[in-house]
PDB file of N, CA and C in Angstrom:
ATOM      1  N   UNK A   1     -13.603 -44.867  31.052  1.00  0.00           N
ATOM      2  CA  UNK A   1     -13.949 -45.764  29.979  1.00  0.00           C
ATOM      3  C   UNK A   1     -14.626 -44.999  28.837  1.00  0.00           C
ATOM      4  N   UNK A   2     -15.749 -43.880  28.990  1.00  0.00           N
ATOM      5  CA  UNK A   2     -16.229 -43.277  28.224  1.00  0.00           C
ATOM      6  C   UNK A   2     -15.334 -42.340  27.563  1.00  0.00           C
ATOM      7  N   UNK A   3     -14.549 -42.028  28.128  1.00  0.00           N
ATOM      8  CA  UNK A   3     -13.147 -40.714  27.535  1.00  0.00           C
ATOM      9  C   UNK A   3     -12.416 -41.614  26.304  1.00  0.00           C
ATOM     10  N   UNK A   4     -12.076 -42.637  26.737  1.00  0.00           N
ATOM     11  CA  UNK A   4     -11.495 -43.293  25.959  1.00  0.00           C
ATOM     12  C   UNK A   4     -11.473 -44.494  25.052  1.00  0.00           C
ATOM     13  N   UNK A   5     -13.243 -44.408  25.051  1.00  0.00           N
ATOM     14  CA  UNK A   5     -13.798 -44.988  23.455  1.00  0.00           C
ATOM     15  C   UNK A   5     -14.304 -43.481  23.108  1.00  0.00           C
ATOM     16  N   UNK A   6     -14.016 -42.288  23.328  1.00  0.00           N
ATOM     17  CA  UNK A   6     -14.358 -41.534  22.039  1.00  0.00           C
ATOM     18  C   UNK A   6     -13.300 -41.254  21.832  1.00  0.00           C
ATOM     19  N   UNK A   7     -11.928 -41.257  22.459  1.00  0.00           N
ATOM     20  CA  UNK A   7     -10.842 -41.171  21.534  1.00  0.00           C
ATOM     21  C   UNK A   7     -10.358 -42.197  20.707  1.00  0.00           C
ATOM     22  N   UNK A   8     -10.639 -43.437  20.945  1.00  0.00           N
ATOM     23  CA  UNK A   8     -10.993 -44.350  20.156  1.00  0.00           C
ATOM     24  C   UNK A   8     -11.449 -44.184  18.876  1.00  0.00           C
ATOM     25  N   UNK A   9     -12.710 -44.021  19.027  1.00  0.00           N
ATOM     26  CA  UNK A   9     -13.851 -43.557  17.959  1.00  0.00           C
ATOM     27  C   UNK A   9     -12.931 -42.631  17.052  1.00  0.00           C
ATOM     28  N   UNK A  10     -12.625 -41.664  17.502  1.00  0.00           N
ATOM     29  CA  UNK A  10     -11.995 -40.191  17.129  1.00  0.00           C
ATOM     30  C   UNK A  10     -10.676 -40.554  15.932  1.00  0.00           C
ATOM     31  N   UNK A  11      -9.832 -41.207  16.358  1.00  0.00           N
ATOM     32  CA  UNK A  11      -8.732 -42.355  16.119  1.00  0.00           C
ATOM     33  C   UNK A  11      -9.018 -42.815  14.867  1.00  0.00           C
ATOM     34  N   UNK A  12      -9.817 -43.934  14.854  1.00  0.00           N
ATOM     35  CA  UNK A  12     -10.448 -44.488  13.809  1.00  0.00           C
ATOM     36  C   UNK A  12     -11.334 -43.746  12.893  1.00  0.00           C
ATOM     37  N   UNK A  13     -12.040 -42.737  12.886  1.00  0.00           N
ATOM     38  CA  UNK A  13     -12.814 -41.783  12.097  1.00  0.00           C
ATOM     39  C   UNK A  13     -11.566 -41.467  11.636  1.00  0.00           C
ATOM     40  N   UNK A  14     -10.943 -40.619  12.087  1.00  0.00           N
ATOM     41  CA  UNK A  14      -9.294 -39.961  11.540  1.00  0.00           C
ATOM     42  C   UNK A  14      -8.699 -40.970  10.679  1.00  0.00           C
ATOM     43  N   UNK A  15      -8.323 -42.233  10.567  1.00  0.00           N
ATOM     44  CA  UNK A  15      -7.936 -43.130  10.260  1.00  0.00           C
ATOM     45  C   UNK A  15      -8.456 -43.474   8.956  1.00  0.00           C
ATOM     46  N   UNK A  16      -9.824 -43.317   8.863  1.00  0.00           N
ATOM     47  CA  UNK A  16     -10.631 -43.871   7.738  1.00  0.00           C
ATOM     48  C   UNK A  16     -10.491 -42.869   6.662  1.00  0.00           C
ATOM     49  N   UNK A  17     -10.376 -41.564   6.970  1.00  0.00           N
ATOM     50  CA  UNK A  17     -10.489 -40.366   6.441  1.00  0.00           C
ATOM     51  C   UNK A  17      -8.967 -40.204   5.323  1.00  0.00           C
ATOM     52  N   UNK A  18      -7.836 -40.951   6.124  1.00  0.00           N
ATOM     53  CA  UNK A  18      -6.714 -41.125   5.238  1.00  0.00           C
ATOM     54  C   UNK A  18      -7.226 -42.070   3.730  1.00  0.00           C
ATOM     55  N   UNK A  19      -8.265 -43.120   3.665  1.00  0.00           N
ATOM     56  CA  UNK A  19      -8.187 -43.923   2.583  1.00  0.00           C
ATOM     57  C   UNK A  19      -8.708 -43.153   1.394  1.00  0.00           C
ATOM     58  N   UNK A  20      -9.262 -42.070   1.787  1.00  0.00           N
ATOM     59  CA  UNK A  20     -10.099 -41.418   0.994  1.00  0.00           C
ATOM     60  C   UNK A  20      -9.427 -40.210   0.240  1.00  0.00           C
ATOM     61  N   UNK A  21      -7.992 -40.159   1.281  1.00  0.00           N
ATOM     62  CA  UNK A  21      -7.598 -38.946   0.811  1.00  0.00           C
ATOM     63  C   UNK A  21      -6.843 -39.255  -1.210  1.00  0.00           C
ATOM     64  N   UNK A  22      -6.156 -37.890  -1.911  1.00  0.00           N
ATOM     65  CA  UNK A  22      -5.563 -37.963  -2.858  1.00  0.00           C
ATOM     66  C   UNK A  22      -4.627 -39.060  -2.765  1.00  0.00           C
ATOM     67  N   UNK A  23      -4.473 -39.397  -3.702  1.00  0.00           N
ATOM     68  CA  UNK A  23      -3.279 -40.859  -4.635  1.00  0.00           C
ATOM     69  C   UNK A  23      -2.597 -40.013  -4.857  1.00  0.00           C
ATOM     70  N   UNK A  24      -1.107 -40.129  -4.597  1.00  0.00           N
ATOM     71  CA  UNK A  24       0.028 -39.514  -5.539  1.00  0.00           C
ATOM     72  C   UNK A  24       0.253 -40.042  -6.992  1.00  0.00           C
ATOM     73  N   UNK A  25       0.026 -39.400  -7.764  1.00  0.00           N
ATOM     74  CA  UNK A  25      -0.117 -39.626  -9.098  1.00  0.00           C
ATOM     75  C   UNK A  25       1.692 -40.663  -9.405  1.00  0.00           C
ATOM     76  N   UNK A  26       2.546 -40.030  -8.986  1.00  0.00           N
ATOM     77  CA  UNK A  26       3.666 -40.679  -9.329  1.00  0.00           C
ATOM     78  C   UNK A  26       4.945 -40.839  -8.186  1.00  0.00           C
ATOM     79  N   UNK A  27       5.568 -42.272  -7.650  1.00  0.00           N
ATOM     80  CA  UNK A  27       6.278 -42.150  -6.942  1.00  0.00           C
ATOM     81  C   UNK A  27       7.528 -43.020  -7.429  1.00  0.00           C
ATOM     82  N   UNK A  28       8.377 -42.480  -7.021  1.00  0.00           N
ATOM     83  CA  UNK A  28       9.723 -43.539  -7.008  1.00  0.00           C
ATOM     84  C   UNK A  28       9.514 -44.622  -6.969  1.00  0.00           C
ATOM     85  N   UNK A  29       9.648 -45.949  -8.049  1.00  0.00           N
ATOM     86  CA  UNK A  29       9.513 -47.382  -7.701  1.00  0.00           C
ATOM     87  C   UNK A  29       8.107 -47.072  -8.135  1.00  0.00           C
ATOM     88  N   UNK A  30       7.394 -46.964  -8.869  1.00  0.00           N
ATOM     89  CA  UNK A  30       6.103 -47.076  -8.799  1.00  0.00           C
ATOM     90  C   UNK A  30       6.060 -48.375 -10.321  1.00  0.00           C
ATOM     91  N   UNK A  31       5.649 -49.062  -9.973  1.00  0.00           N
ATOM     92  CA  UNK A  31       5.321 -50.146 -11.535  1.00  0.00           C
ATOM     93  C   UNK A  31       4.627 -49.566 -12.480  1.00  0.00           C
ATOM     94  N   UNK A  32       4.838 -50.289 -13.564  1.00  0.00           N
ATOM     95  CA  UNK A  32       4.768 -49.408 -15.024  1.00  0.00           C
ATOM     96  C   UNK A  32       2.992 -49.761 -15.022  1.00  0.00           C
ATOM     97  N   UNK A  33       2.523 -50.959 -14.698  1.00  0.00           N
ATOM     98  CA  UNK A  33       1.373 -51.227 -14.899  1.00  0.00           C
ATOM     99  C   UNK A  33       0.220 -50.116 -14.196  1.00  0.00           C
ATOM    100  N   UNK A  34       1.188 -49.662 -12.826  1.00  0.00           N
ATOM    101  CA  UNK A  34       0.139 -49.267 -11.944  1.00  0.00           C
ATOM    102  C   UNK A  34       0.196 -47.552 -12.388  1.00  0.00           C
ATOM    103  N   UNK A  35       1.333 -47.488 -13.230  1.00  0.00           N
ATOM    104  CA  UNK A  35       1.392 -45.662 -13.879  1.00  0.00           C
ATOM    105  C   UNK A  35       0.476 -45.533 -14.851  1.00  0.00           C
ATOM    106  N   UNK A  36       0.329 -47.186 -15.904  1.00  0.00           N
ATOM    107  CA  UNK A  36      -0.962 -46.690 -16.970  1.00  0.00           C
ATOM    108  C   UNK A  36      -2.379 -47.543 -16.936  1.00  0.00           C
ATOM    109  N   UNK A  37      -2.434 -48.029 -15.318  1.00  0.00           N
ATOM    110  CA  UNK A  37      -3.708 -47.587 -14.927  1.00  0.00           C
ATOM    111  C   UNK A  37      -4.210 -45.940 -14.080  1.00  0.00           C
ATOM    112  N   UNK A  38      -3.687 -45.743 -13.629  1.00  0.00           N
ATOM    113  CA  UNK A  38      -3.696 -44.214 -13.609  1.00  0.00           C
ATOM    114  C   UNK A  38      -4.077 -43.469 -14.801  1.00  0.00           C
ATOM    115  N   UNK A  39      -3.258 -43.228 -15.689  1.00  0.00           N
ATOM    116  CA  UNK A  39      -2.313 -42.227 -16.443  1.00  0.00           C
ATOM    117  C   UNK A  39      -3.175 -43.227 -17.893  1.00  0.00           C
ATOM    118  N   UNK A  40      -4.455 -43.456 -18.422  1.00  0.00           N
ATOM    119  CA  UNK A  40      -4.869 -43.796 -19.392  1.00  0.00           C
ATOM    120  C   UNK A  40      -4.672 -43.414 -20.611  1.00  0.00           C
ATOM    121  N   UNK A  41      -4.217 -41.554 -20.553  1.00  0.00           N
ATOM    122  CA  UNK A  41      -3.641 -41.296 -21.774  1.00  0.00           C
ATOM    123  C   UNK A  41      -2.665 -41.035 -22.102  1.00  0.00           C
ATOM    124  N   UNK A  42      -1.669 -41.762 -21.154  1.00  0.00           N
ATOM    125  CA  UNK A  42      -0.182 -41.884 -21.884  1.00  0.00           C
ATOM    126  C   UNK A  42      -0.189 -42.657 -22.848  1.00  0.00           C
ATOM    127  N   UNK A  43       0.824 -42.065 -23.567  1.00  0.00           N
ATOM    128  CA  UNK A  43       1.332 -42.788 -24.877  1.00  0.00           C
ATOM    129  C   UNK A  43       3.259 -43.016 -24.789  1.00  0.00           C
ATOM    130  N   UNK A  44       3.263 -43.955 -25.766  1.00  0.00           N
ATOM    131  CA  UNK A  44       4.762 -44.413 -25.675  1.00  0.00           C
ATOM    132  C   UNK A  44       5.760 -43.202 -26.288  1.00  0.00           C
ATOM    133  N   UNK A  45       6.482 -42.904 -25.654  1.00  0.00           N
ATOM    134  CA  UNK A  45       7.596 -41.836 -26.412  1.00  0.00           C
ATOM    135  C   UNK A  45       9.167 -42.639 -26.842  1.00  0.00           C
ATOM    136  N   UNK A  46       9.110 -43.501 -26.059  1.00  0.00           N
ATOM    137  CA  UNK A  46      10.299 -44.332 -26.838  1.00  0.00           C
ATOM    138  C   UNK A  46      10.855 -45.235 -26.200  1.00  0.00           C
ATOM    139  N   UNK A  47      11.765 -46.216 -26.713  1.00  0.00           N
ATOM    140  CA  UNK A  47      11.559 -47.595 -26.424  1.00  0.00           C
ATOM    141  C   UNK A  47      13.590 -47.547 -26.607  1.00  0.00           C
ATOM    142  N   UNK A  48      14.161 -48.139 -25.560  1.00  0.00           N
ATOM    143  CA  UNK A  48      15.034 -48.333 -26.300  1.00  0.00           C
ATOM    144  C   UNK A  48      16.096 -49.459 -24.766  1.00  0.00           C
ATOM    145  N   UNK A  49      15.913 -50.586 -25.355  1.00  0.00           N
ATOM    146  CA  UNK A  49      16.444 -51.425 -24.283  1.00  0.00           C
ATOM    147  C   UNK A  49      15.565 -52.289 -23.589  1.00  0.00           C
ATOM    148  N   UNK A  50      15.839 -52.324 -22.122  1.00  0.00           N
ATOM    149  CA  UNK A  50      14.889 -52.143 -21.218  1.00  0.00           C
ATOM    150  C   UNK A  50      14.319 -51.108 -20.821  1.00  0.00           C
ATOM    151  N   UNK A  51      14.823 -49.982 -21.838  1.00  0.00           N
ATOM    152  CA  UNK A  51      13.979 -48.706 -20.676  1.00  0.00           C
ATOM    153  C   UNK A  51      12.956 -47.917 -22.048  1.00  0.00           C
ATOM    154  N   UNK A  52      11.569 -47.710 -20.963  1.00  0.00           N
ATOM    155  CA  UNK A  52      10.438 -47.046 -21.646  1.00  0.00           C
ATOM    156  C   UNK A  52      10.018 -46.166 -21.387  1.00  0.00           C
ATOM    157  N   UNK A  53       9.959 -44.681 -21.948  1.00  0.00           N
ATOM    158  CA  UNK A  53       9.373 -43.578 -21.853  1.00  0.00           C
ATOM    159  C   UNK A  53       8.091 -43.542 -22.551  1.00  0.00           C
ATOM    160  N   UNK A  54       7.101 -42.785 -21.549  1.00  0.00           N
ATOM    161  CA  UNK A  54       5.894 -42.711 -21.573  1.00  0.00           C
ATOM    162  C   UNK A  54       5.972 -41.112 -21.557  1.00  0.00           C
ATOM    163  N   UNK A  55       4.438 -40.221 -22.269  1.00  0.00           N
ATOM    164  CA  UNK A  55       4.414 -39.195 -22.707  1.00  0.00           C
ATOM    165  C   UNK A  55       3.057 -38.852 -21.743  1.00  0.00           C
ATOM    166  N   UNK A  56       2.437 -37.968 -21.239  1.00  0.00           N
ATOM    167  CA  UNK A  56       1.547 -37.604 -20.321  1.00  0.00           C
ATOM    168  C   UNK A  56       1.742 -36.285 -20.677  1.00  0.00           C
ATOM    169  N   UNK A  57       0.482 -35.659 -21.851  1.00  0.00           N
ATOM    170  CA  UNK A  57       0.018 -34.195 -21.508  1.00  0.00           C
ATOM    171  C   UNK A  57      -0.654 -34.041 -20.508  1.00  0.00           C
ATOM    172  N   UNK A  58      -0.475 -32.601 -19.679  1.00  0.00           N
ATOM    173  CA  UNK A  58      -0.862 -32.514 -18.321  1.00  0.00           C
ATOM    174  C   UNK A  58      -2.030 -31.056 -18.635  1.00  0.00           C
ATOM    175  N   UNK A  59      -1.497 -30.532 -19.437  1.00  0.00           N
ATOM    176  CA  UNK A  59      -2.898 -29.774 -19.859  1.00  0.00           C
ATOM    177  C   UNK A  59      -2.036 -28.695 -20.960  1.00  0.00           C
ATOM    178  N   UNK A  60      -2.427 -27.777 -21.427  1.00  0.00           N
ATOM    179  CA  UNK A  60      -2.419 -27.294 -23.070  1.00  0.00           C
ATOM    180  C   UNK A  60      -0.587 -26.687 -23.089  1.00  0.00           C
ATOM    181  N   UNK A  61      -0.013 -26.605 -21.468  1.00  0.00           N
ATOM    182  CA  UNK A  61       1.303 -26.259 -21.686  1.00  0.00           C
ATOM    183  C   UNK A  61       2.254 -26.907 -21.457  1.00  0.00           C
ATOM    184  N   UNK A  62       2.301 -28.009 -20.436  1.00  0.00           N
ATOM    185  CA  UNK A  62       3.097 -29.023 -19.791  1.00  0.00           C
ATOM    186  C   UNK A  62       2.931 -30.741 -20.493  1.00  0.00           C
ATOM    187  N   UNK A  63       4.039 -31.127 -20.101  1.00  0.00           N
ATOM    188  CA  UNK A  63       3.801 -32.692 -20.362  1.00  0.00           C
ATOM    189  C   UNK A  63       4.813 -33.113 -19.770  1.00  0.00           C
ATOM    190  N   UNK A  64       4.695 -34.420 -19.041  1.00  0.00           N
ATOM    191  CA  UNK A  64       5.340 -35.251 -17.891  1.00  0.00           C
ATOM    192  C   UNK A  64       5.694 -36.557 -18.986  1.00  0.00           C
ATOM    193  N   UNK A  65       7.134 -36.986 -19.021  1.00  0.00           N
ATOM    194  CA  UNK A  65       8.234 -37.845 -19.529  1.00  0.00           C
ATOM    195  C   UNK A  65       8.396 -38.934 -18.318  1.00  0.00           C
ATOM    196  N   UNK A  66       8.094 -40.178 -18.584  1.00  0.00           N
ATOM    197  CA  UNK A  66       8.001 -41.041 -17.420  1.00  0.00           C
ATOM    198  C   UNK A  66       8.997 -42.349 -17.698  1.00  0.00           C
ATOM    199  N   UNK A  67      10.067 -42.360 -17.125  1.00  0.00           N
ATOM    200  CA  UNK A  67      10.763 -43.191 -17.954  1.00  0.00           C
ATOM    201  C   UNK A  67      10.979 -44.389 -16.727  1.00  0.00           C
ATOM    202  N   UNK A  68      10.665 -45.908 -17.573  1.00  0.00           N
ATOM    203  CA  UNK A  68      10.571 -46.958 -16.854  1.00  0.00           C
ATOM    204  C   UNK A  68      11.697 -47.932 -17.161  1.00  0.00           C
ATOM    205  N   UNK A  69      12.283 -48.122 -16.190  1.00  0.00           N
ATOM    206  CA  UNK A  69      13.758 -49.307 -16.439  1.00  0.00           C
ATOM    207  C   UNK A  69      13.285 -50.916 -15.238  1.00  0.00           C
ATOM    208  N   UNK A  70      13.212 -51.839 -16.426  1.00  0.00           N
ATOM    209  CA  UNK A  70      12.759 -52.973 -15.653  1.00  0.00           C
ATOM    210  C   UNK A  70      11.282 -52.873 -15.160  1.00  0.00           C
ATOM    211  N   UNK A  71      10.360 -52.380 -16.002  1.00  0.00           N
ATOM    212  CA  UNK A  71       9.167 -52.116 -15.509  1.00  0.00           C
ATOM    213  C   UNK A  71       8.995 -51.006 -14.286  1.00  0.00           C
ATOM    214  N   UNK A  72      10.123 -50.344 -13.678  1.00  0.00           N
ATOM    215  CA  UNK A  72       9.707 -49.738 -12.647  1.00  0.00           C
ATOM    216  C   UNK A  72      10.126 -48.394 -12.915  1.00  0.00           C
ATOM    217  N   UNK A  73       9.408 -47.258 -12.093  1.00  0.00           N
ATOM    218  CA  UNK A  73       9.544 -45.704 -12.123  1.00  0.00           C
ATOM    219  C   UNK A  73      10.687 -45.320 -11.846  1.00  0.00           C
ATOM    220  N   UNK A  74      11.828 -45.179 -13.276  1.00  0.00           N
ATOM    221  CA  UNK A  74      13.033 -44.518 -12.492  1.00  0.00           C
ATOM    222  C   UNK A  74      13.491 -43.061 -12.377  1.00  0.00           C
ATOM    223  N   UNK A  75      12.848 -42.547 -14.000  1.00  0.00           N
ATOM    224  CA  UNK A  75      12.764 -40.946 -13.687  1.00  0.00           C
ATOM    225  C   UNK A  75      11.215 -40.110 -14.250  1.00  0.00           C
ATOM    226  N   UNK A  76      11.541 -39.064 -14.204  1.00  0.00           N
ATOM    227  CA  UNK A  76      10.367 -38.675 -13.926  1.00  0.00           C
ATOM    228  C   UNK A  76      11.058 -36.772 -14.403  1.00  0.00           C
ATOM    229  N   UNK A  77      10.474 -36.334 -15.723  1.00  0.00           N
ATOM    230  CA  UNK A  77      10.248 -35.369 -15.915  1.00  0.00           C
ATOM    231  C   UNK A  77       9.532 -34.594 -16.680  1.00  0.00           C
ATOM    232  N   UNK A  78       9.231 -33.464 -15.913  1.00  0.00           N
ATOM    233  CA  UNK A  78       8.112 -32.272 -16.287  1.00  0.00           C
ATOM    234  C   UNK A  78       8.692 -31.362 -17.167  1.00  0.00           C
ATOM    235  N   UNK A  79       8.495 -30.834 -18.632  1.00  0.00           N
ATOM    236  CA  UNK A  79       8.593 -29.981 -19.805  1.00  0.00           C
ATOM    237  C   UNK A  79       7.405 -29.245 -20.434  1.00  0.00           C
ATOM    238  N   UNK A  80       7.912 -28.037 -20.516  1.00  0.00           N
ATOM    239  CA  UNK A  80       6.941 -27.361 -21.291  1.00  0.00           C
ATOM    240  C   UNK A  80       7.184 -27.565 -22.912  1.00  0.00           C
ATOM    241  N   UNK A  81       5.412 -27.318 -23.122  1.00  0.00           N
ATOM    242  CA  UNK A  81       5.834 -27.769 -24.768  1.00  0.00           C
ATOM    243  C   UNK A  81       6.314 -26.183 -25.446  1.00  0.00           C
ATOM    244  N   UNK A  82       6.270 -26.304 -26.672  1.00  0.00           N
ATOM    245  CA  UNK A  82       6.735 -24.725 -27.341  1.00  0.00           C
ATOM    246  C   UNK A  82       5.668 -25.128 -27.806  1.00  0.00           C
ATOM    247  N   UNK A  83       5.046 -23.703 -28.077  1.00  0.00           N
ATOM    248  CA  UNK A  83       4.179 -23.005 -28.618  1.00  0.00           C
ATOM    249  C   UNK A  83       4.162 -23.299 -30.262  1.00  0.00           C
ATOM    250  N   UNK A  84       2.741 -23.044 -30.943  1.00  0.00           N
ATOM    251  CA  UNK A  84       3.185 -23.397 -32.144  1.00  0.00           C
ATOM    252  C   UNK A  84       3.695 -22.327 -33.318  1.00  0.00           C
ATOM    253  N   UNK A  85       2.971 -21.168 -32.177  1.00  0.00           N
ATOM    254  CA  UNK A  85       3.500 -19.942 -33.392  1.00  0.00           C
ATOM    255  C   UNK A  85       5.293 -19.359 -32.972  1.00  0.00           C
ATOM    256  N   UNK A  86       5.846 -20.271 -32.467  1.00  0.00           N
ATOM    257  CA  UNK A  86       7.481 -20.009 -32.053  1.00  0.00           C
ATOM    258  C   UNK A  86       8.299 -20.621 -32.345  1.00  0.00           C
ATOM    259  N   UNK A  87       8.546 -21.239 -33.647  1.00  0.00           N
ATOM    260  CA  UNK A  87       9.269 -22.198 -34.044  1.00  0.00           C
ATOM    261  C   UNK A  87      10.793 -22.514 -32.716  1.00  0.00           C
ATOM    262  N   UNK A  88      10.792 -23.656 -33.222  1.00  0.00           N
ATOM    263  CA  UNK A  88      12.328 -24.118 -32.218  1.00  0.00           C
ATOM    264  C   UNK A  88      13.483 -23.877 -33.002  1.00  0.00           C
ATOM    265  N   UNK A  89      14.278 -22.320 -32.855  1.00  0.00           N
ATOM    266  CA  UNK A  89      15.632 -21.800 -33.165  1.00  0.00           C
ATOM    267  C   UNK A  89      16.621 -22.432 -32.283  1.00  0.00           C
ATOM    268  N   UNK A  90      17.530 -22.539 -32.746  1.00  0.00           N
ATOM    269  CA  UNK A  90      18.715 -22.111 -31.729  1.00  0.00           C
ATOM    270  C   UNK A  90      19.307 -20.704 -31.339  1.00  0.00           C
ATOM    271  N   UNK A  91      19.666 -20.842 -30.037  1.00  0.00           N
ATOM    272  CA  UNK A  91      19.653 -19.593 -29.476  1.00  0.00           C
ATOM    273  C   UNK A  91      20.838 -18.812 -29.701  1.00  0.00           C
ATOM    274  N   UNK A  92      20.672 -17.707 -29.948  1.00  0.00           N
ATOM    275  CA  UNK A  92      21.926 -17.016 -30.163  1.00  0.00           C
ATOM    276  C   UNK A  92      22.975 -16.603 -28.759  1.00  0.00           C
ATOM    277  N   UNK A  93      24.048 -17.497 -28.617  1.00  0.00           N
ATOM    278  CA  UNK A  93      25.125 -16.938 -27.586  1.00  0.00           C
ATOM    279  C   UNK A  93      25.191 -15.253 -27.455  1.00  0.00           C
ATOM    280  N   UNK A  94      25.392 -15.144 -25.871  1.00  0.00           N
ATOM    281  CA  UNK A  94      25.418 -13.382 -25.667  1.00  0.00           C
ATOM    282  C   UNK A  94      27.170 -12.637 -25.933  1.00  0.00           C
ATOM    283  N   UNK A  95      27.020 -11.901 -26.666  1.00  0.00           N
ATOM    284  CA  UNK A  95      28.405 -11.591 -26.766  1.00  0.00           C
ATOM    285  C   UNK A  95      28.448 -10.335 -25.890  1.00  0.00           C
ATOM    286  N   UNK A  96      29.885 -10.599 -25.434  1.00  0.00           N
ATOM    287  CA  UNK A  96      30.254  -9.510 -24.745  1.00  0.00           C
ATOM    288  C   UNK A  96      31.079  -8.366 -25.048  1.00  0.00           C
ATOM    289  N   UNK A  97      30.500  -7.686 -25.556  1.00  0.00           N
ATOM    290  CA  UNK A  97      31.408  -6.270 -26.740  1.00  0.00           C
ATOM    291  C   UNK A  97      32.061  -5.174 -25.573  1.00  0.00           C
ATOM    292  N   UNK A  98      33.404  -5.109 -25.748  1.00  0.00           N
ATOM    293  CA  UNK A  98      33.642  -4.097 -24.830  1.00  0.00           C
ATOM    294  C   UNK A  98      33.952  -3.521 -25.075  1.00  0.00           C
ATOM    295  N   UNK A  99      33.398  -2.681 -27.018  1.00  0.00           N
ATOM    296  CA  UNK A  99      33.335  -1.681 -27.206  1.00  0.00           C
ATOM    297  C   UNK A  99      32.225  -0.940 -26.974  1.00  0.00           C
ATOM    298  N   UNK A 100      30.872  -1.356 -26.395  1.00  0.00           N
ATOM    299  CA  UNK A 100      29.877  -0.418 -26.716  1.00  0.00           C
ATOM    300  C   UNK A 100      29.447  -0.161 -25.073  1.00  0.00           C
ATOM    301  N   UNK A 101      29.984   0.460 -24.709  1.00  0.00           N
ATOM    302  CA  UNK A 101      29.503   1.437 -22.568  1.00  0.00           C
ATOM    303  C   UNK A 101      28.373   1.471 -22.616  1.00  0.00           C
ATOM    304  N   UNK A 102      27.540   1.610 -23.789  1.00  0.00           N
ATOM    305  CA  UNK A 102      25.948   1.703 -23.366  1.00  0.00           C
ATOM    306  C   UNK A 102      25.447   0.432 -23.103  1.00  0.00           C
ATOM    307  N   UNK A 103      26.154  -0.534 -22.896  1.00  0.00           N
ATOM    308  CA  UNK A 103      24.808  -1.890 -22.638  1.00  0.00           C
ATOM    309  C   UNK A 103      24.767  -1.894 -21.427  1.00  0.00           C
ATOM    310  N   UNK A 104      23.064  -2.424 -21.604  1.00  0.00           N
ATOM    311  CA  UNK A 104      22.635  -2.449 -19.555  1.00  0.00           C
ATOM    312  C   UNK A 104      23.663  -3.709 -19.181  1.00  0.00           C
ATOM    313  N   UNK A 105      24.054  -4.615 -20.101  1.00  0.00           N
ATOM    314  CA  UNK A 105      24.297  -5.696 -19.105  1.00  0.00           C
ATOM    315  C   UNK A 105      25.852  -5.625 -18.961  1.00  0.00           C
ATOM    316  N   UNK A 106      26.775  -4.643 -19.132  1.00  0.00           N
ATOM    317  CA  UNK A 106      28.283  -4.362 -18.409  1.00  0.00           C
ATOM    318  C   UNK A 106      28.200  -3.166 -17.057  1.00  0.00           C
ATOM    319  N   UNK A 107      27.042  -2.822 -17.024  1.00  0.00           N
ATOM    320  CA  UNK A 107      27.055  -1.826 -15.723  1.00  0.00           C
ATOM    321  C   UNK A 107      26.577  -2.759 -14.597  1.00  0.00           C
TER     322      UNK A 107
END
């Protein structure tokens, strides 16, 4: 009887210890209400339909895109921002010259 009210005990201590643990900040199906009680400084990134994207800087390099269809969490993505001293070019395509043997990238 004594063995097994302290595993009891043991059980339930363990048990209690889950309520306390971390919240997942964001899950599949999660309601829009319960993302911006969380998430206080999201802001709206765009509106178009039923579906709403929400903007979440995550700290000075990242920001999380939260997009809600029917009030609920349907996607969910993470982007880095650009920098401000790097303007946004378009990138130049790699050409492949097969006149010049010295490039590292044909060996």
């Amino acid at each position: 009887m004594k063995k097994s009210s302290i595993v009891l005990f043991t059980l339930l201590l363990l048990g209690s210890c889950t309520l306390f643990g971390p919240n997942p900040e964001y899950s599949q199906g999660m309601t829009e209400k319960k993302f911006l009680r969380q998430n206080k400084e999201a802001v709206l990134s765009g509106l178009d339909g039923g579906i709403v994207t929400y903007r979440v800087v995550r700290d000075n390099k990242f920001y999380v895109l939260a997009t809600f269809e029917k009030g609920v969490l349907v996607k969910l993505e993470e982007r880095e921002l650009a920098p401000a001293w790097m303007p946004n070019q378009p990138q130049m395509p790699i050409q492949n010259n097969n006149n010049n043997n010295n490039s590292p990238l044909d060996k």
